[in-house]
C-alpha atoms as a PDB file:
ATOM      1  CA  UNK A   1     -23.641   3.469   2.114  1.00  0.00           C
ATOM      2  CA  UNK A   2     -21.586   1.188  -0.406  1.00  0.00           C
ATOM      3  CA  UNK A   3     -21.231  -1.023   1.999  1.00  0.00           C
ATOM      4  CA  UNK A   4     -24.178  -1.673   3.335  1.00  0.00           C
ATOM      5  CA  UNK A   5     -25.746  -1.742  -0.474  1.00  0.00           C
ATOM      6  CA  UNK A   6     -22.630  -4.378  -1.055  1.00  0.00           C
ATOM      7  CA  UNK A   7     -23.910  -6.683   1.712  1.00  0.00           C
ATOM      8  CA  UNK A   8     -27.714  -6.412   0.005  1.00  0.00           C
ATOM      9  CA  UNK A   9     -26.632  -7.416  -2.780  1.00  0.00           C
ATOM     10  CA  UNK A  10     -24.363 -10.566  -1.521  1.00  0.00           C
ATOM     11  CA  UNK A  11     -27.681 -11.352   0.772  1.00  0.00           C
ATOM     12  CA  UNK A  12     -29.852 -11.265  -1.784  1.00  0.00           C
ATOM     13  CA  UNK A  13     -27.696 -13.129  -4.349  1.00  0.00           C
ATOM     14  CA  UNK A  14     -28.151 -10.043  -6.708  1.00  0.00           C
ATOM     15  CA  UNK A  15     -24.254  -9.691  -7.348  1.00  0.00           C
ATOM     16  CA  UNK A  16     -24.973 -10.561 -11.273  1.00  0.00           C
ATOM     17  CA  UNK A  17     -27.629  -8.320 -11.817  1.00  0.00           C
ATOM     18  CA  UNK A  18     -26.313  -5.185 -12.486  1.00  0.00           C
ATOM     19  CA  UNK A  19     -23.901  -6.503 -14.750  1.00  0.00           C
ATOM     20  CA  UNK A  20     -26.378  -9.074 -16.510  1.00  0.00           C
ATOM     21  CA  UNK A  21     -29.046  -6.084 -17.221  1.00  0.00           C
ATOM     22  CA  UNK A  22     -25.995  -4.012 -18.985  1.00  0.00           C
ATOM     23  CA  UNK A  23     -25.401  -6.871 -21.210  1.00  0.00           C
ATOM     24  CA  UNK A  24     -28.775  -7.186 -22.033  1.00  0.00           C
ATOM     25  CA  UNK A  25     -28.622  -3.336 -23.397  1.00  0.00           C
ATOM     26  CA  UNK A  26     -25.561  -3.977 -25.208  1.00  0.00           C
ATOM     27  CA  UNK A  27     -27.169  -6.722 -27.423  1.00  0.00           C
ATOM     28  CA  UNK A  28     -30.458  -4.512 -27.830  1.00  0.00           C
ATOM     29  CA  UNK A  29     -27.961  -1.767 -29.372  1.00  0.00           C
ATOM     30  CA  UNK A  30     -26.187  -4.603 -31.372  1.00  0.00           C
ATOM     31  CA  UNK A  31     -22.799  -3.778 -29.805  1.00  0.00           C
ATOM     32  CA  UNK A  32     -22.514  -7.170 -28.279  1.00  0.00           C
ATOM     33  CA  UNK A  33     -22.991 -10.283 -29.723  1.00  0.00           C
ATOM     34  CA  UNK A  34     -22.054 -14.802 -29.517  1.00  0.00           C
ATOM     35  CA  UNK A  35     -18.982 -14.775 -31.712  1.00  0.00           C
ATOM     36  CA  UNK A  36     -15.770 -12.946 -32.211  1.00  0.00           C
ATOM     37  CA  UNK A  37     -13.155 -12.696 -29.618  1.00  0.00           C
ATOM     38  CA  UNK A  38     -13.212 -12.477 -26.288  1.00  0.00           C
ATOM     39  CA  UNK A  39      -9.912 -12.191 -23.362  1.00  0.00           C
ATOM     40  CA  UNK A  40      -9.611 -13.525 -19.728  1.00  0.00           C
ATOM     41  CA  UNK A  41      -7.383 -13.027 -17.295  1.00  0.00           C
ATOM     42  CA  UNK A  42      -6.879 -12.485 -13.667  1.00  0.00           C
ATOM     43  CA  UNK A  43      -5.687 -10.095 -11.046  1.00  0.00           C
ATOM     44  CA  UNK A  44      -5.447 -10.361  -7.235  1.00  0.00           C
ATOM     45  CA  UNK A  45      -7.997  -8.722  -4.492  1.00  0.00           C
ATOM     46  CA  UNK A  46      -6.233  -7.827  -1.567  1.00  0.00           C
ATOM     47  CA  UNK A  47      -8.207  -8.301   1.267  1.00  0.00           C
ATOM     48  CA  UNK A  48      -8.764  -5.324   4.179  1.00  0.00           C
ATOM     49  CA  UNK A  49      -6.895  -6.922   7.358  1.00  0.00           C
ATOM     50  CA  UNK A  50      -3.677  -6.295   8.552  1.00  0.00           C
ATOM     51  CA  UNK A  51      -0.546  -9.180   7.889  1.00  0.00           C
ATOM     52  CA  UNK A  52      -0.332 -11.821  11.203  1.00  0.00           C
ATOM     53  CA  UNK A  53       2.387 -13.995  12.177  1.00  0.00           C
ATOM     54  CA  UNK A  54       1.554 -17.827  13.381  1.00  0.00           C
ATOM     55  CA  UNK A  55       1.270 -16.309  17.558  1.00  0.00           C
ATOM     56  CA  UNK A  56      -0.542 -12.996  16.661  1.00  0.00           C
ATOM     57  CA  UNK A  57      -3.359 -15.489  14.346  1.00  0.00           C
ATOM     58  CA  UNK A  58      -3.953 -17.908  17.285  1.00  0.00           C
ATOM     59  CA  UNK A  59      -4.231 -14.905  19.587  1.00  0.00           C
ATOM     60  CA  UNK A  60      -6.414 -12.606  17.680  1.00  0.00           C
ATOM     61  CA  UNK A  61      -8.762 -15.366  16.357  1.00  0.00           C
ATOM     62  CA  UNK A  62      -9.287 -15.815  20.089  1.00  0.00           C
ATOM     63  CA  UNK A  63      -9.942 -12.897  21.036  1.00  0.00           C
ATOM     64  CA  UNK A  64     -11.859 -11.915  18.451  1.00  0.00           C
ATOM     65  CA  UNK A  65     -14.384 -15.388  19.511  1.00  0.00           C
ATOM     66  CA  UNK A  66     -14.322 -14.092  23.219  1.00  0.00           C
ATOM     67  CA  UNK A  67     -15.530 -10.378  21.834  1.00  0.00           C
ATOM     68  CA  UNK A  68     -18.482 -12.228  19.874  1.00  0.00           C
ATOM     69  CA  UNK A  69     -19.483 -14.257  22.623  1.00  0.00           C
ATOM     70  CA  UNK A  70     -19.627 -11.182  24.787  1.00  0.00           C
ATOM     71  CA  UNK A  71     -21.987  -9.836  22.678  1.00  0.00           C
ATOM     72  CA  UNK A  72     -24.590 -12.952  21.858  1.00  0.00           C
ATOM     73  CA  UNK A  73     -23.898 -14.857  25.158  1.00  0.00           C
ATOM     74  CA  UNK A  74     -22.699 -12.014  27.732  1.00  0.00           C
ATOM     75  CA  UNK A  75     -24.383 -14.599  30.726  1.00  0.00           C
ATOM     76  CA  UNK A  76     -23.091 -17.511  29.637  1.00  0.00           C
ATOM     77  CA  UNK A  77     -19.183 -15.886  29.334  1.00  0.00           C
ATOM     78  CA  UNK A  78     -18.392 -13.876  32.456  1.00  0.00           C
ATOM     79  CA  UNK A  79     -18.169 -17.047  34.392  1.00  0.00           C
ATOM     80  CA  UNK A  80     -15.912 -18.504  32.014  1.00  0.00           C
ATOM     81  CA  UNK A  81     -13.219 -15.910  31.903  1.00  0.00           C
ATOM     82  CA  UNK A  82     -10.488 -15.565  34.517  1.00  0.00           C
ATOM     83  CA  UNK A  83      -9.141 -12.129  35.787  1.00  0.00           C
ATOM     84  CA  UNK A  84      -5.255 -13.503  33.799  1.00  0.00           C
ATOM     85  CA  UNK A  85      -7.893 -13.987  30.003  1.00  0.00           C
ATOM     86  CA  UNK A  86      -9.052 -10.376  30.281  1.00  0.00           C
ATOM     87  CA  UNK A  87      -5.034  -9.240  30.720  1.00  0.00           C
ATOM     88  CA  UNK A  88      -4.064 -11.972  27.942  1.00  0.00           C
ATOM     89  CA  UNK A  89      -7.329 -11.026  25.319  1.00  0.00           C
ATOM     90  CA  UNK A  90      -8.935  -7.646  26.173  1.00  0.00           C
ATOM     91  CA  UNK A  91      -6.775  -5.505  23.876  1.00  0.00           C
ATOM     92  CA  UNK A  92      -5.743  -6.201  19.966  1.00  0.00           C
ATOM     93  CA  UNK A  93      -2.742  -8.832  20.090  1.00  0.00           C
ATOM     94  CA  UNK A  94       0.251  -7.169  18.577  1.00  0.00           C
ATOM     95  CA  UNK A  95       4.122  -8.249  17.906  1.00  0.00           C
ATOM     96  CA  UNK A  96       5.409  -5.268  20.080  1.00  0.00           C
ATOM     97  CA  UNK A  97       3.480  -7.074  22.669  1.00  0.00           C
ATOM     98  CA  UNK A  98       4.357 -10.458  22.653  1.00  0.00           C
ATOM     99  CA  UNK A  99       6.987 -12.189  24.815  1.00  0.00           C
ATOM    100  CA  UNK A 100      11.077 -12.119  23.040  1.00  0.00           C
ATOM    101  CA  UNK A 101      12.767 -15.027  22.326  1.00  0.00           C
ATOM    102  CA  UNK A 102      12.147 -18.512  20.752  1.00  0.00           C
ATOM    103  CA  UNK A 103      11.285 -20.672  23.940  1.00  0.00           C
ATOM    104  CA  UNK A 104       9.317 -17.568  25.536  1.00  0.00           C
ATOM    105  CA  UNK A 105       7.298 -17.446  22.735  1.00  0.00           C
ATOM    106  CA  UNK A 106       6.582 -21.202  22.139  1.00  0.00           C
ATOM    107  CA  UNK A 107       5.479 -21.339  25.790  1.00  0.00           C
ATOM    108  CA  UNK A 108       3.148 -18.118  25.495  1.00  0.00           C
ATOM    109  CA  UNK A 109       2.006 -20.316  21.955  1.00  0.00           C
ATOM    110  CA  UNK A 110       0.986 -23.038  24.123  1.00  0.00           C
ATOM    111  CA  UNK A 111      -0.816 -21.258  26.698  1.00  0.00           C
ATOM    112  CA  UNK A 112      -3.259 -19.404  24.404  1.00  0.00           C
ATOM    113  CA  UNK A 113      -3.332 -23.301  22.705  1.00  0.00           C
ATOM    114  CA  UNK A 114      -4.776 -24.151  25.670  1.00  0.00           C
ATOM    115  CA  UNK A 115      -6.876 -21.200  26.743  1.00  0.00           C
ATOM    116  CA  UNK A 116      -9.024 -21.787  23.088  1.00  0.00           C
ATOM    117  CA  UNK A 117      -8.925 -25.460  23.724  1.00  0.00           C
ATOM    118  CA  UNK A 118     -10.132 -24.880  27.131  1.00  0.00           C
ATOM    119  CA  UNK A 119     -12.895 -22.406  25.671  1.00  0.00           C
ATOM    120  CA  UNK A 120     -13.659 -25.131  22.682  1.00  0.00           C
ATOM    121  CA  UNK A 121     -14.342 -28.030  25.326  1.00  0.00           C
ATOM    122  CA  UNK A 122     -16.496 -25.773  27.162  1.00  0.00           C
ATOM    123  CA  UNK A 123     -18.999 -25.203  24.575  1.00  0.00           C
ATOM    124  CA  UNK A 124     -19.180 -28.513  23.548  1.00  0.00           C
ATOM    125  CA  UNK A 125     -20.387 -29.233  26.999  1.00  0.00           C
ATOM    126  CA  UNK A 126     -23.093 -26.812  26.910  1.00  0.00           C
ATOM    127  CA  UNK A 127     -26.322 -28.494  26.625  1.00  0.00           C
ATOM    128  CA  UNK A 128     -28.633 -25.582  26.702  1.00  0.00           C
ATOM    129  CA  UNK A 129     -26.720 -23.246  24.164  1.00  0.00           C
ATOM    130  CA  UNK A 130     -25.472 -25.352  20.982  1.00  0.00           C
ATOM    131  CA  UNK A 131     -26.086 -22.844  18.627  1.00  0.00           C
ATOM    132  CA  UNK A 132     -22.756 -21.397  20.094  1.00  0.00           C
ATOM    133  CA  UNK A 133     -21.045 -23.892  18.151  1.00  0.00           C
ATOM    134  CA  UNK A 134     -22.396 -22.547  15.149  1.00  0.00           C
ATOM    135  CA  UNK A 135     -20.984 -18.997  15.499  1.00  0.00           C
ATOM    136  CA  UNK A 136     -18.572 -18.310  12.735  1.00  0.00           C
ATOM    137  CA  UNK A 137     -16.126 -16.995  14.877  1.00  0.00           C
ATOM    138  CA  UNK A 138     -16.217 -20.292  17.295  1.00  0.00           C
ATOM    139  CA  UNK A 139     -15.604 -22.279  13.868  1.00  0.00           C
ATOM    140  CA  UNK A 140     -12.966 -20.288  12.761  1.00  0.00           C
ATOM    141  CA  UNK A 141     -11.555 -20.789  16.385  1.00  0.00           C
ATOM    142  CA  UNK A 142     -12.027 -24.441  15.885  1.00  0.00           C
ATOM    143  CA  UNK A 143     -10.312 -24.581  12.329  1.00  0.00           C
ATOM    144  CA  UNK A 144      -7.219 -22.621  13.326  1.00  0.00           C
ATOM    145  CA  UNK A 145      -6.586 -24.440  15.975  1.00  0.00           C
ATOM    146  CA  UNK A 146      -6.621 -27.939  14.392  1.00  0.00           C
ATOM    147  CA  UNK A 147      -4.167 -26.024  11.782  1.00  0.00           C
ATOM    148  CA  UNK A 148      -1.630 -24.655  14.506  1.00  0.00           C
ATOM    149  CA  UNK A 149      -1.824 -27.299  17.284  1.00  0.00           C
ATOM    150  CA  UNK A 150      -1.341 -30.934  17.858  1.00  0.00           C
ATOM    151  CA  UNK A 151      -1.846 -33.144  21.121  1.00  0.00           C
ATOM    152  CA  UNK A 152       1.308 -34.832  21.879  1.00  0.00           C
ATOM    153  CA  UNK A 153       1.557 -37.170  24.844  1.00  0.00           C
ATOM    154  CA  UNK A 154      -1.810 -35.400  26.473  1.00  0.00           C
ATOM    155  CA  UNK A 155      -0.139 -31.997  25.805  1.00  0.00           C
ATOM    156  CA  UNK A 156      -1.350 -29.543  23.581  1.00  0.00           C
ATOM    157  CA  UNK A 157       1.457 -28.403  21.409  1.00  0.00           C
ATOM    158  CA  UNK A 158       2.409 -26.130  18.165  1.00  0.00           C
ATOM    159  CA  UNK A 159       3.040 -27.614  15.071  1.00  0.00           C
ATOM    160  CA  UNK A 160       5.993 -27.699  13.759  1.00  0.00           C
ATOM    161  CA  UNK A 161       6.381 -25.535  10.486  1.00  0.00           C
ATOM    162  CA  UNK A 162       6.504 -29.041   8.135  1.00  0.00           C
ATOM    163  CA  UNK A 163       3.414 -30.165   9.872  1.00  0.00           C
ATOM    164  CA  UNK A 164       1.024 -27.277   9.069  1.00  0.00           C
ATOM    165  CA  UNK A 165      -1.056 -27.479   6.006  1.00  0.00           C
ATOM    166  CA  UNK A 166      -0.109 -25.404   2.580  1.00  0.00           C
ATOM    167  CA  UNK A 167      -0.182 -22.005   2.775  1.00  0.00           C
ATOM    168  CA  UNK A 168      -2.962 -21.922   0.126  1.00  0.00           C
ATOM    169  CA  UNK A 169      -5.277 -23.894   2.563  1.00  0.00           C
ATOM    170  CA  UNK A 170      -4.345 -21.640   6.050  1.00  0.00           C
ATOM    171  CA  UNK A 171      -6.903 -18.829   7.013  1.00  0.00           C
ATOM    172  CA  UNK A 172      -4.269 -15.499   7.606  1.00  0.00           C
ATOM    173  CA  UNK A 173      -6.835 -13.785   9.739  1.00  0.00           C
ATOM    174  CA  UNK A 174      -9.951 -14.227  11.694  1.00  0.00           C
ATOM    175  CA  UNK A 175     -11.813 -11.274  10.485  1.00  0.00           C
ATOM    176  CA  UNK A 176     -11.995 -12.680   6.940  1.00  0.00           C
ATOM    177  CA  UNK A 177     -11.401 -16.655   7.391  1.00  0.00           C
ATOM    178  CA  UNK A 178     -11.953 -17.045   3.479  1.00  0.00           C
ATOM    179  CA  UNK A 179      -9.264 -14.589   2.834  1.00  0.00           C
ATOM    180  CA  UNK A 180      -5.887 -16.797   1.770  1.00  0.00           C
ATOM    181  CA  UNK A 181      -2.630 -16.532   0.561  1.00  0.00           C
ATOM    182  CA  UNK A 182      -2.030 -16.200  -3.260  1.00  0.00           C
ATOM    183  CA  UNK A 183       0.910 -16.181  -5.917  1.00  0.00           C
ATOM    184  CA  UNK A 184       1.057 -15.257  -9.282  1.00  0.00           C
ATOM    185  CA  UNK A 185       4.218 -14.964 -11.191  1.00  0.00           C
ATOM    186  CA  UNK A 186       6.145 -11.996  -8.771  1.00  0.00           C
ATOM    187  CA  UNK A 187       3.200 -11.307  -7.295  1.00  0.00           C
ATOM    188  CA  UNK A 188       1.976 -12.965  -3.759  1.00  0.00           C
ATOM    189  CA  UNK A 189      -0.916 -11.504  -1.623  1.00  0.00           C
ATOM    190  CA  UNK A 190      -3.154 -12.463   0.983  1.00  0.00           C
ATOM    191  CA  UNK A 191      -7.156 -12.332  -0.312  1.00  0.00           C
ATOM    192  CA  UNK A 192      -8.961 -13.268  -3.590  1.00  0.00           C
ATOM    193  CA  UNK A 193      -8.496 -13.423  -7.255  1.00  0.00           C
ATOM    194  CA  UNK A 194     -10.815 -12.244  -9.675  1.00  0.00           C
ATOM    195  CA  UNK A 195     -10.937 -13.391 -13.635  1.00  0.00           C
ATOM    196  CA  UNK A 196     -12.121 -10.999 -16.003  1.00  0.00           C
ATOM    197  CA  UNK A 197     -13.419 -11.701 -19.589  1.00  0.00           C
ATOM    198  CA  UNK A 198     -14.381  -8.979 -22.064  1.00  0.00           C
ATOM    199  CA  UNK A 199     -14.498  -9.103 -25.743  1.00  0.00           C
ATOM    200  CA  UNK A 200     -12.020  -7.731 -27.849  1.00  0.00           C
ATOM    201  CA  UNK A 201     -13.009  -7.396 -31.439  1.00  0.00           C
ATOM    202  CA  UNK A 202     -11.687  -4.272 -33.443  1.00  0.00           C
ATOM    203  CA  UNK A 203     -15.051  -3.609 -34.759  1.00  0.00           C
ATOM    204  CA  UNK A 204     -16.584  -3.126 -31.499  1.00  0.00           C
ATOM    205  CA  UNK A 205     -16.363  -1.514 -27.839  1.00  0.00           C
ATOM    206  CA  UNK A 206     -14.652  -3.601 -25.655  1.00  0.00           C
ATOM    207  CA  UNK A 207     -17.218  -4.851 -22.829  1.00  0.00           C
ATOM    208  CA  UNK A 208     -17.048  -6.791 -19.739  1.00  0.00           C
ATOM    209  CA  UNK A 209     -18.754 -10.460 -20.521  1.00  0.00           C
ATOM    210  CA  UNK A 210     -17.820 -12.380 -16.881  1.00  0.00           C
ATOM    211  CA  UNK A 211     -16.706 -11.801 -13.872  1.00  0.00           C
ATOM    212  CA  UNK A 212     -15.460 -14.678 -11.209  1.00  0.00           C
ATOM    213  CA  UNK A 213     -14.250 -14.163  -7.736  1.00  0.00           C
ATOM    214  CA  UNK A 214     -12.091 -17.138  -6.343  1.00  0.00           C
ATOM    215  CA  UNK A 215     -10.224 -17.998  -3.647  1.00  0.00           C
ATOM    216  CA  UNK A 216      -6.828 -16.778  -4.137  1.00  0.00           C
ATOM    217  CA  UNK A 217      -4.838 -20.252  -4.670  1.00  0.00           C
ATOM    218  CA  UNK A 218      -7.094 -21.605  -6.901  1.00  0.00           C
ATOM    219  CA  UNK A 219      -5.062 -21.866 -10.279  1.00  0.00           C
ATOM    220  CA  UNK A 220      -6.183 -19.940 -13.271  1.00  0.00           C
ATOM    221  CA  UNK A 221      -6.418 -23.521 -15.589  1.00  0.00           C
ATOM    222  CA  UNK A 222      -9.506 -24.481 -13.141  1.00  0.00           C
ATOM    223  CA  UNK A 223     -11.711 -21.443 -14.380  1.00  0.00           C
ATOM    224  CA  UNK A 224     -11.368 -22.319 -17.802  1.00  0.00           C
ATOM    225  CA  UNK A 225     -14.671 -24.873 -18.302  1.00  0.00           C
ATOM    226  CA  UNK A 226     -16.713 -22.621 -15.625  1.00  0.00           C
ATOM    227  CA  UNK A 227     -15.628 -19.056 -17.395  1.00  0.00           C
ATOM    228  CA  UNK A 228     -16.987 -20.980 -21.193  1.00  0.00           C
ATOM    229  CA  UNK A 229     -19.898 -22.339 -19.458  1.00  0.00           C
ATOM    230  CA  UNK A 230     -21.109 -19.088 -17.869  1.00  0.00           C
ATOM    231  CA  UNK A 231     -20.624 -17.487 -21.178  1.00  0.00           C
ATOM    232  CA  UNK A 232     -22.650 -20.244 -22.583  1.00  0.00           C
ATOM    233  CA  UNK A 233     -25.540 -19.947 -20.444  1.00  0.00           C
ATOM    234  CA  UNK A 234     -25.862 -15.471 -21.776  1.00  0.00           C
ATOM    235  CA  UNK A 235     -25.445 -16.954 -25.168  1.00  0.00           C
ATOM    236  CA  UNK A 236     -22.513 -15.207 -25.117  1.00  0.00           C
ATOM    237  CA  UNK A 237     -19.835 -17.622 -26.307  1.00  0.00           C
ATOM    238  CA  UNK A 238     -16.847 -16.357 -28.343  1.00  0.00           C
ATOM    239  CA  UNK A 239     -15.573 -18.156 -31.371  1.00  0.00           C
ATOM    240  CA  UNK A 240     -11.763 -17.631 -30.198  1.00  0.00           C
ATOM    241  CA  UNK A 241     -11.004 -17.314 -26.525  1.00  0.00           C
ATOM    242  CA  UNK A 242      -7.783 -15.780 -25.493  1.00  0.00           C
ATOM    243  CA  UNK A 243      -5.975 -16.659 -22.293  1.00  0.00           C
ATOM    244  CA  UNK A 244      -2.609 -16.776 -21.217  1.00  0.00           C
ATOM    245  CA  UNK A 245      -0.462 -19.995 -20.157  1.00  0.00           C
ATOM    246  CA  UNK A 246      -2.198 -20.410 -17.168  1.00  0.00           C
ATOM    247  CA  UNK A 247      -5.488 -20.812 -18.644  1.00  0.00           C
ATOM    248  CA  UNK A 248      -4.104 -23.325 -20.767  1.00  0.00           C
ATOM    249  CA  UNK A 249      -4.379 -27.144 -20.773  1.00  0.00           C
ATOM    250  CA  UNK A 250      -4.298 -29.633 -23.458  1.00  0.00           C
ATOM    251  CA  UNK A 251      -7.605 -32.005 -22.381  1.00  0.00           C
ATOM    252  CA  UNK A 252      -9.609 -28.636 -22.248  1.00  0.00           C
ATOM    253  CA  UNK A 253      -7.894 -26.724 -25.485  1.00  0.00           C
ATOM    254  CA  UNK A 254      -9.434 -30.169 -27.643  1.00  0.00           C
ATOM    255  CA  UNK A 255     -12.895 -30.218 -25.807  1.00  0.00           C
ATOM    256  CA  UNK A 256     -13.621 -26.632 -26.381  1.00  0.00           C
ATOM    257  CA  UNK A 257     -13.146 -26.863 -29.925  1.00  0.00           C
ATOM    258  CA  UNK A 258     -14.952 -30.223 -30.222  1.00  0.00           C
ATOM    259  CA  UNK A 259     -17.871 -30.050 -27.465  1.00  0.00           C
ATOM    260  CA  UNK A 260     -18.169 -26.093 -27.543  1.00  0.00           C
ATOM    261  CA  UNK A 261     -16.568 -24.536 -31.440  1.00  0.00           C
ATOM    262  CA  UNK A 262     -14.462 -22.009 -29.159  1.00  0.00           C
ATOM    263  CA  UNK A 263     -10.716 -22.035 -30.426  1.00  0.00           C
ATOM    264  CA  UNK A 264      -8.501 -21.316 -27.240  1.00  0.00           C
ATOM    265  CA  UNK A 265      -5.424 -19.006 -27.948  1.00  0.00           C
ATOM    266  CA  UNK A 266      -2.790 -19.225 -25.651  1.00  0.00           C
ATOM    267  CA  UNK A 267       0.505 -20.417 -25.139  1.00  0.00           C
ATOM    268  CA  UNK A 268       1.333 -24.400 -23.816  1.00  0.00           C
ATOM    269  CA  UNK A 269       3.320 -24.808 -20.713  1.00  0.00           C
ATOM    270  CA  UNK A 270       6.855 -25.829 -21.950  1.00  0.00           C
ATOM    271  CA  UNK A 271       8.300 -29.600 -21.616  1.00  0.00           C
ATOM    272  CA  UNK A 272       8.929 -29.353 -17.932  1.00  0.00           C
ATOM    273  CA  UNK A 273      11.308 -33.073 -17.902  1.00  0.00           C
ATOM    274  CA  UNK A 274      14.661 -32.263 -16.838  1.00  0.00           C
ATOM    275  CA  UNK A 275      16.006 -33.351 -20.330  1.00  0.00           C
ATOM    276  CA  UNK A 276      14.346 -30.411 -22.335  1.00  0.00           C
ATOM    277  CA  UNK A 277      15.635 -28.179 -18.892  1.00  0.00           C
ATOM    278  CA  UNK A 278      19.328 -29.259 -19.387  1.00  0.00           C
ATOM    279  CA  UNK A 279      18.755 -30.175 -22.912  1.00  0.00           C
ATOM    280  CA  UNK A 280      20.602 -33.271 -22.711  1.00  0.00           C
ATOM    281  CA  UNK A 281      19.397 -36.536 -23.408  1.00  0.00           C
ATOM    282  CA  UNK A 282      15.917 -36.882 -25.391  1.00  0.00           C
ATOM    283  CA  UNK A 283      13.052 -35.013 -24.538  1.00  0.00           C
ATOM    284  CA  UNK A 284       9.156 -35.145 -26.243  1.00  0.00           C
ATOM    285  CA  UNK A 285      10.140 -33.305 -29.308  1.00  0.00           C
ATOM    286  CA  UNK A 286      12.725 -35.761 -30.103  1.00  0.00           C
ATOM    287  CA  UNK A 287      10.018 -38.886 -30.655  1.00  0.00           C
ATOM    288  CA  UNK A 288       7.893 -39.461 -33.475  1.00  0.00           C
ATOM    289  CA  UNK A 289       4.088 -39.942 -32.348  1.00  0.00           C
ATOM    290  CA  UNK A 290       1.935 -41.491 -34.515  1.00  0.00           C
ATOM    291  CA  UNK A 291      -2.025 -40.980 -33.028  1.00  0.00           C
ATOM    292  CA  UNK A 292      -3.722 -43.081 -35.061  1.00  0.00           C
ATOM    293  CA  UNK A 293      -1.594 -45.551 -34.818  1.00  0.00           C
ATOM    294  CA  UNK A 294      -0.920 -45.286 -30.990  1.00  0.00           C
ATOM    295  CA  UNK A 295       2.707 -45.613 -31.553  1.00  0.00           C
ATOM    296  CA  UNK A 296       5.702 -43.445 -30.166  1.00  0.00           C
ATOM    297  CA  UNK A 297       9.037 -43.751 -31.624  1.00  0.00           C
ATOM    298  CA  UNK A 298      12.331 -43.023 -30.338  1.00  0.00           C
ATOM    299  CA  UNK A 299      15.474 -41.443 -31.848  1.00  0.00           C
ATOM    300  CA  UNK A 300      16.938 -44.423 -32.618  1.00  0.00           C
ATOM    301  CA  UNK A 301      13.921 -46.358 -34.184  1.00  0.00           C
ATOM    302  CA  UNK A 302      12.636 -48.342 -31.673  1.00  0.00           C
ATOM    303  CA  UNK A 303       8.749 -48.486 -31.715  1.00  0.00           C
ATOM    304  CA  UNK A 304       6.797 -48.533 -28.178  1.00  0.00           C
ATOM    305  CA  UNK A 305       5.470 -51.327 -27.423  1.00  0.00           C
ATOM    306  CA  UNK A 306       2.344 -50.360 -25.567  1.00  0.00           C
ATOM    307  CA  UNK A 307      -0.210 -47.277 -25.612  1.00  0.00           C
ATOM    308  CA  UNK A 308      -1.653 -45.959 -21.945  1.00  0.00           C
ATOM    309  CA  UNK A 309      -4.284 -42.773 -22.603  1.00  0.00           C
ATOM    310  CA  UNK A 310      -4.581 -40.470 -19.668  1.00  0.00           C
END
């Protein structure tokens, strides 16, 4: 029953509701207000599918597009599938399973490469049925493939592991395609990250303000402006927002104070050159910087002789 109410909710775009009618209570009973302090930070959400390797992805995303076309477009299919797919795709595509050995398995790699491209180039084809195209599990089909293959001399082939795409931007299963890998500090998973925001004044309860669900590689500095802005439009905006160094970023730590009044608490990323690492040589904190007069100068006196804002 969760579920399904879940799904309304996403269908009908009603995700914010709940949340945005508690919030309206909580300024009726004066226990939330603009102003004050308020926290973000983030976690992970793991998503519910099991952990593939490269050969149990290509093989499960298709089978799982050969198990939705055999329930939208039974007709169309049965033709299409040989006697050798239905031993290859019929059952779930596990590492117990799959052929030993490096060669055995790049060959086995190939041929289910070429099964899906096989299936892809039929569809295409199809004049009558081109809503088939538009299945989500035919364009997940078609997106993991252009990630895991490459045609070399008219011969579909694996990628090698320097030519896939970053991990960040690879789909780790077809059964949730917007599911991806994720890493913060010690922690990695494979899903989502949510940011939280709730106020923190000693005066007060603390309450929930904002809640944003990302994609899990998406770095925490990028939900700064949307976070303030959403708090914005409830006319909920804190006077001091507190974040941790991923939130952080010098261009945005100015412009809330000037465009918004919100002072951002949090520590700066440290001088990353390798002179403040092997603290040898001269790194930022040894030069003078004069803003006003857009002039840097060095330890040993020297003025710059040009100014370049980025």
């Amino acid at each position: 029953m969760l579920s399904e109410f879940r799904s309304r909710l996403l269908t009908g775009q009603a995700e914010q509701r709940l949340l945005t009618t508690l919030l309206e209570q909580c300024k009726q009973q004066g226990w939330l207000k603009a102003g004050g302090k308020q926290r973000t930070d983030s976690t992970h959400v793991l998503t519910a599918v099991r952990a593939l390797n490269r050969l149990e992805l290509v093989g499960e995303t298709l089978r799982h597009a050969l198990n939705v076309l055999a329930e939208v477009a039974p007709d169309w299919l049965r033709p299409q599938v040989t006697p050798e797919w239905f031993e290859r795709y019929s059952r779930r595509i596990e590492e117990y399973r799959l052929p030993k050995g490096q060669e055995a398995r790049q060959q086995y790699a190939e041929l289910i490469g070429a099964d899906g491209a096989q299936l892809l180039t039929r569809i295409d084809q199809e004049t009558g049925l081109t809503w088939l195209r538009e299945l989500p599990a035919l364009v997940t089909l078609r997106q993991v493939w252009e990630h895991q293959y490459v045609m070399r001399e008219d011969r579909l082939c694996s990628r090698k592991a320097e030519e896939l795409p970053p991990t960040g931007e690879r789909m780790d299963s077809p059964y949730d395609p917007d599911a991806r890998s994720g890493n913060k500090r010690s922690a990695t998973w494979t899903g989502y990250k949510v940011h939280l925001t709730e106020t923190c004044d000693d005066d007060t309860p603390h309450l929930i303000t904002h809640v944003e669900t990302t994609e899990a590689m998406i770095p925490d500095v990028q939900m700064t402006e949307p976070i303030q802005l959403a708090l914005a439009g409830q006319d909920l905006l804190p006077t001091e927002h507190i974040v941790d160094a991923g939130y952080t970023d010098a261009d945005w730590v100015v412009r809330s104070q000037v465009d918004m009044g919100i002072e951002v608490v949090g520590p700066v990323r440290p001088d990353s050159s390798w002179q403040a690492r092997a603290q040898t040589g001269y790194d930022v904190s040894h030069f003078q910087i004069d803003w006003q007069a857009h002039q840097a100068v060095c330890p040993q006196g020297h003025v710059s002789s040009s100014w370049t804002p980025l």
